[in-house]
Each structure stands twice: as C-alpha cells, then as structure tokens.
Protein backbone atom coordinates (compact mmCIF):
# COMPACT_ATOMS: atom_id res chain seq x y z
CA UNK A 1 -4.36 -29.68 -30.46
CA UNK A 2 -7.74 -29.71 -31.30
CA UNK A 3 -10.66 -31.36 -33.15
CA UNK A 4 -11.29 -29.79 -36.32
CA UNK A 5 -15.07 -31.15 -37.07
CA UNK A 6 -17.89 -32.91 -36.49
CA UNK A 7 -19.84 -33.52 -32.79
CA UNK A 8 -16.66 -32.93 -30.74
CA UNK A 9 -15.72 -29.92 -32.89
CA UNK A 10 -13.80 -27.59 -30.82
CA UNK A 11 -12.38 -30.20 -28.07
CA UNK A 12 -8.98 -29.84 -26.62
CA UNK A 13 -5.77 -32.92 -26.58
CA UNK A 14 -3.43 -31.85 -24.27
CA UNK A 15 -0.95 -34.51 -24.44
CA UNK A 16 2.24 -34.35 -21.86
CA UNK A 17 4.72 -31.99 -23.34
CA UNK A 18 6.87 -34.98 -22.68
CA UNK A 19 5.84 -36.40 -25.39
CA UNK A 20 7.88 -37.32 -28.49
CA UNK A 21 4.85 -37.93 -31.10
CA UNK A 22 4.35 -34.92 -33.60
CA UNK A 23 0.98 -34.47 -34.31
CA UNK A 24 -0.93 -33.36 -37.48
CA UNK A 25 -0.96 -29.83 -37.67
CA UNK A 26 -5.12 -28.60 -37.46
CA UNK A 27 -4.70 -27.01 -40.67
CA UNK A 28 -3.82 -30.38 -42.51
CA UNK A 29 -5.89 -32.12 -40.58
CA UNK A 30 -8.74 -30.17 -41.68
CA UNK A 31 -7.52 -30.40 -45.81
CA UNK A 32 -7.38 -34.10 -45.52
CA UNK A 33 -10.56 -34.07 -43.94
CA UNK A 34 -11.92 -32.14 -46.06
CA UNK A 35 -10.48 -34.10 -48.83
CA UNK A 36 -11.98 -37.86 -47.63
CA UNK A 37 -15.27 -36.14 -46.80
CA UNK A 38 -15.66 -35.43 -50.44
CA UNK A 39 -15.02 -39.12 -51.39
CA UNK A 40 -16.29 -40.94 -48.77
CA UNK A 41 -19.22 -41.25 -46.22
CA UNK A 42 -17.66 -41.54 -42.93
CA UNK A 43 -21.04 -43.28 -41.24
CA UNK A 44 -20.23 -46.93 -41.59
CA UNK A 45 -15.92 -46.67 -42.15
CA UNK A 46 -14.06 -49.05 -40.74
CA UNK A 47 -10.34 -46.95 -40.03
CA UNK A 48 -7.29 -47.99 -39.28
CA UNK A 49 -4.79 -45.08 -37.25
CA UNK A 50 -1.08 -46.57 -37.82
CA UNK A 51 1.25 -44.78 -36.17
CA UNK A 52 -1.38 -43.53 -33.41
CA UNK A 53 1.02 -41.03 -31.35
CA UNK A 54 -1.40 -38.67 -29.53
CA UNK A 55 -3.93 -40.16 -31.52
CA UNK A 56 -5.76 -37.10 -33.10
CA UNK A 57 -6.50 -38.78 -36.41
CA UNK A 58 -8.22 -40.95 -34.54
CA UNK A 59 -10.56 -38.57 -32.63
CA UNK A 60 -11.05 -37.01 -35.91
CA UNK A 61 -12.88 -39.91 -37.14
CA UNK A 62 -14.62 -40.80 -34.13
CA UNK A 63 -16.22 -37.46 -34.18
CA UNK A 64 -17.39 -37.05 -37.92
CA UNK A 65 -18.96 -40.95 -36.95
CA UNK A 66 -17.09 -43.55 -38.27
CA UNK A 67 -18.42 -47.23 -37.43
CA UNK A 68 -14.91 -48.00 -35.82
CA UNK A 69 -11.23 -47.12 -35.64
CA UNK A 70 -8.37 -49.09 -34.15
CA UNK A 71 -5.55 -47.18 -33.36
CA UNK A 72 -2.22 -48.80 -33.29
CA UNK A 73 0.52 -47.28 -31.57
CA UNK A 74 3.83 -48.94 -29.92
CA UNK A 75 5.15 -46.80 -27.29
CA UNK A 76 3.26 -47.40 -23.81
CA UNK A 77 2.90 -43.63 -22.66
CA UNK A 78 1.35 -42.76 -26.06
CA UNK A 79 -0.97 -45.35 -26.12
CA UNK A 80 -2.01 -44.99 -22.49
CA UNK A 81 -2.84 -41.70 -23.16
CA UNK A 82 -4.88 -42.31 -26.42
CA UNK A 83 -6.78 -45.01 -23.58
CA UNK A 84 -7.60 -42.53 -21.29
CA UNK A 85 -8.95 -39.68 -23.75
CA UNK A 86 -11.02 -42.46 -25.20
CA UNK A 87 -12.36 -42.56 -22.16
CA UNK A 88 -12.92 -39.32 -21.29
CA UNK A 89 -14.28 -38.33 -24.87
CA UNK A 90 -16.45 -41.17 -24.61
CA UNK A 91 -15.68 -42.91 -27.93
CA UNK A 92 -16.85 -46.36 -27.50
CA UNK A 93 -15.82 -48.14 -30.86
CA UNK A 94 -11.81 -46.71 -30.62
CA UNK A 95 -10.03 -49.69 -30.16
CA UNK A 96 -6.47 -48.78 -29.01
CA UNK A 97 -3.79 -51.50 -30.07
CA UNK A 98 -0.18 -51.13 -28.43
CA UNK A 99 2.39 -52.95 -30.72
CA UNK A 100 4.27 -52.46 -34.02
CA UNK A 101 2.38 -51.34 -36.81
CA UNK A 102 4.40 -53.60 -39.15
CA UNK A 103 3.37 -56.71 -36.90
CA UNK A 104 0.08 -54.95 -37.03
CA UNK A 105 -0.08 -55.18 -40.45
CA UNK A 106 1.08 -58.68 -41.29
CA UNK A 107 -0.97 -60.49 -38.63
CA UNK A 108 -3.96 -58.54 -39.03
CA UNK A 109 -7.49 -60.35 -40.30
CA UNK A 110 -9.62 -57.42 -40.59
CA UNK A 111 -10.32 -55.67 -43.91
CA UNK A 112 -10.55 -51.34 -43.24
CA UNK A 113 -12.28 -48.64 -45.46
CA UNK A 114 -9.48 -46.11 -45.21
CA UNK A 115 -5.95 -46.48 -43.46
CA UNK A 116 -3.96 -43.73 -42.43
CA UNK A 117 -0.42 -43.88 -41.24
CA UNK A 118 1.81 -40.96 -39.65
CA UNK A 119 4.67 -42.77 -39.06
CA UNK A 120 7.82 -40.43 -37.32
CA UNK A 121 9.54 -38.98 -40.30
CA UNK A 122 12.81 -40.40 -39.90
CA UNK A 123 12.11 -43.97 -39.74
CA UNK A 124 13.41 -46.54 -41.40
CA UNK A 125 10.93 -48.28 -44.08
CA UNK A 126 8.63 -45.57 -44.50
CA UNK A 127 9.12 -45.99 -48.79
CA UNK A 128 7.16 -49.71 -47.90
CA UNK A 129 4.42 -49.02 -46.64
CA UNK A 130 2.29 -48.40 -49.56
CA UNK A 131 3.14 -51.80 -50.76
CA UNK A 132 2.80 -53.50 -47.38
CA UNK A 133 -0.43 -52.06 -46.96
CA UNK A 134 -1.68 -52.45 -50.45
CA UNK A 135 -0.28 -55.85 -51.23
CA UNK A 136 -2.00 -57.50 -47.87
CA UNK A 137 -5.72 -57.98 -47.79
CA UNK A 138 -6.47 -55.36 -45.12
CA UNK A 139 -7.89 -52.74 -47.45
CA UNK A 140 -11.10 -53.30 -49.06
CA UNK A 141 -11.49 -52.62 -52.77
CA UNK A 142 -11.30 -48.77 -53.73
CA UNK A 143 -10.63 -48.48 -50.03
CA UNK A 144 -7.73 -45.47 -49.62
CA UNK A 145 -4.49 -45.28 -47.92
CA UNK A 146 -3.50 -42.23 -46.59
CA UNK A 147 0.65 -41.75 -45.53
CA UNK A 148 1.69 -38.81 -43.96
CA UNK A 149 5.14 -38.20 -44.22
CA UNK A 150 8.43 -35.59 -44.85
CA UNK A 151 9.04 -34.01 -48.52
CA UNK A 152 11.81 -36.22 -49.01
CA UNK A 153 9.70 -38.70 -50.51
CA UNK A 154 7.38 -38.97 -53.62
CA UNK A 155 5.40 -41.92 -54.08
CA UNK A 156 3.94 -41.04 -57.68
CA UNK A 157 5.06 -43.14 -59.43
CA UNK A 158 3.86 -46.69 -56.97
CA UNK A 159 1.01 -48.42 -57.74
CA UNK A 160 -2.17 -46.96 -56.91
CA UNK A 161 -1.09 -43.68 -56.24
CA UNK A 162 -3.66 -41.48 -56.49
CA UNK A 163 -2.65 -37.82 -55.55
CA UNK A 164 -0.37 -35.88 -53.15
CA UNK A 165 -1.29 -33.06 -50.83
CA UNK A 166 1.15 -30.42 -49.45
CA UNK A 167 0.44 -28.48 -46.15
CA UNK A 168 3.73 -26.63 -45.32
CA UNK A 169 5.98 -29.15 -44.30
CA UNK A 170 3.25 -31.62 -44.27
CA UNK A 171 3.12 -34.16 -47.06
CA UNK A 172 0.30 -36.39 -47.56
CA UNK A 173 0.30 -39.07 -50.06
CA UNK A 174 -3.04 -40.79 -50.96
CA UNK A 175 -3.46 -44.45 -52.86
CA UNK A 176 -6.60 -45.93 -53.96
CA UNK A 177 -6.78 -50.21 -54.08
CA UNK A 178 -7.97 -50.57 -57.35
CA UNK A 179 -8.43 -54.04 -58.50
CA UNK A 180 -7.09 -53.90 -62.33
C-alpha cells in the first residue's frame, strides 16, 4: 500500500499481514482522488475517515494538505497502528479516534467538509449510513459523503445522491448535503 499523491507521494503502509482491514485498492484511491480534487480544495478540509482500518484514506488527505482529519476506527490493533504511522509520517493534525463509528457519529459536535466511510463489506447497516450521516449536523452544507462499499448495493435513488464510481470490485457512492 502506498500513497498515491501529494508531499508523501510514493510512501510505503506496511500494515501486519495479520490484519483483517481491506484497504482501498491504489487505483481507486487515486480515481476518487482525482475525483474530490476536481471539486474541492483540499487546503483548509476538515475530513472525517470512518471506518479507519489501516488508515490510508487518511494519509491520503494528510498528504495533499488537508487542515485536519480524524480517523475513527474500533479495533485496537488497527488503530494502534494508524497511531504509530502518524507518528512516523509526521502528520500532526490526524487525530486517531478508537470507538464505533456509529457512536462516533451520533455523539459527535464537529461539523466536516467531506466524510468518507469504508466500512467492511459485510456489515450489518451499511444501507444507513447515508442517512445517518446526512440527517445529523456533522456535514457542512454542500459538504460530500463518500461510502465505499460492495456492488450489492445502489444508493441512487437516497437523498442527495450525487454519482457512483466503479473500480473493479470497488464501489464508491458519493452524496452531496444540499440544503433544498
């Protein structure tokens, strides 16, 4: 795993092969980069990483300059390891958050820019997110949400979808919080 862009371009992840998360392929990662880069200024974002695993999403931000990202992530090993390469990357404004993204969600008080979420593809609940998230007050106005998830779902016809985005088996689904 690698960083696709921007001043740590070219760094290696090498999370523990023990590891259950399933990261972003570099290829999608790159077209849905490439994709918010042509709507949005990353100087100045405030992100939100749900669903953090190895947290690459995260490091993608960080590098094309974001003003912050928390990334929330539940399982202990994961987000140890998203600690540490904060640390070794140097990226001073990644918050790391260990709990449930769902908690995350409903108790949170800050408003984010863009939110992406990668949650595992066979969870439970995955069809509620875009309303959790665009129901609750953590997304600014004409601020995006970004779900990663398996074909087996299609979100076009929710409120505030906006477009979807195939990469193999990678499925991204993208809403806009428009205030009608």
């Amino acid at each position: 795993m690698r960083i696709v862009s921007g001043r740590l371009k070219g760094r290696h992840i090498n999370p523990p092969k023990s590891f259950r998360a399933r990261p972003t392929t570099d290829f999608a990662k790159e077209s849905i980069f490439n994709i918010i880069s042509n709507n949005f200024d990353f100087e100045g974002l405030k992100v939100l990483d749900l669903f953090a695993g190895t947290g690459s999403i995260s490091y993608e931000f960080m590098s094309r300059g974001v003003e912050f990202t928390d990334s929330v992530e539940k399982d202990f090993h994961h987000w140890r390891f998203i600690q540490d390469t904060k640390q070794k990357l140097g990226l001073d404004n990644l918050n790391p958050i260990k709990g449930d993204a769902y908690k995350f969600i409903a108790t949170c008080s800050k408003i984010y820019d863009l939110i992406f979420a990668d949650p595992p593809y066979s969870m439970e609940g995955i069809e509620k997110l875009p309303e959790l998230i665009l129901n609750s007050q953590i997304l600014s106005e004409n601020g995006w949400f970004i779900l990663e998830h398996s074909n087996k779902y299609d979100f076009s016809d929710y409120q505030h979808f906006k477009e979807k985005r195939i990469y193999g088996s990678v499925n991204f689904s993208i809403f806009e919080k428009k205030i009608r």
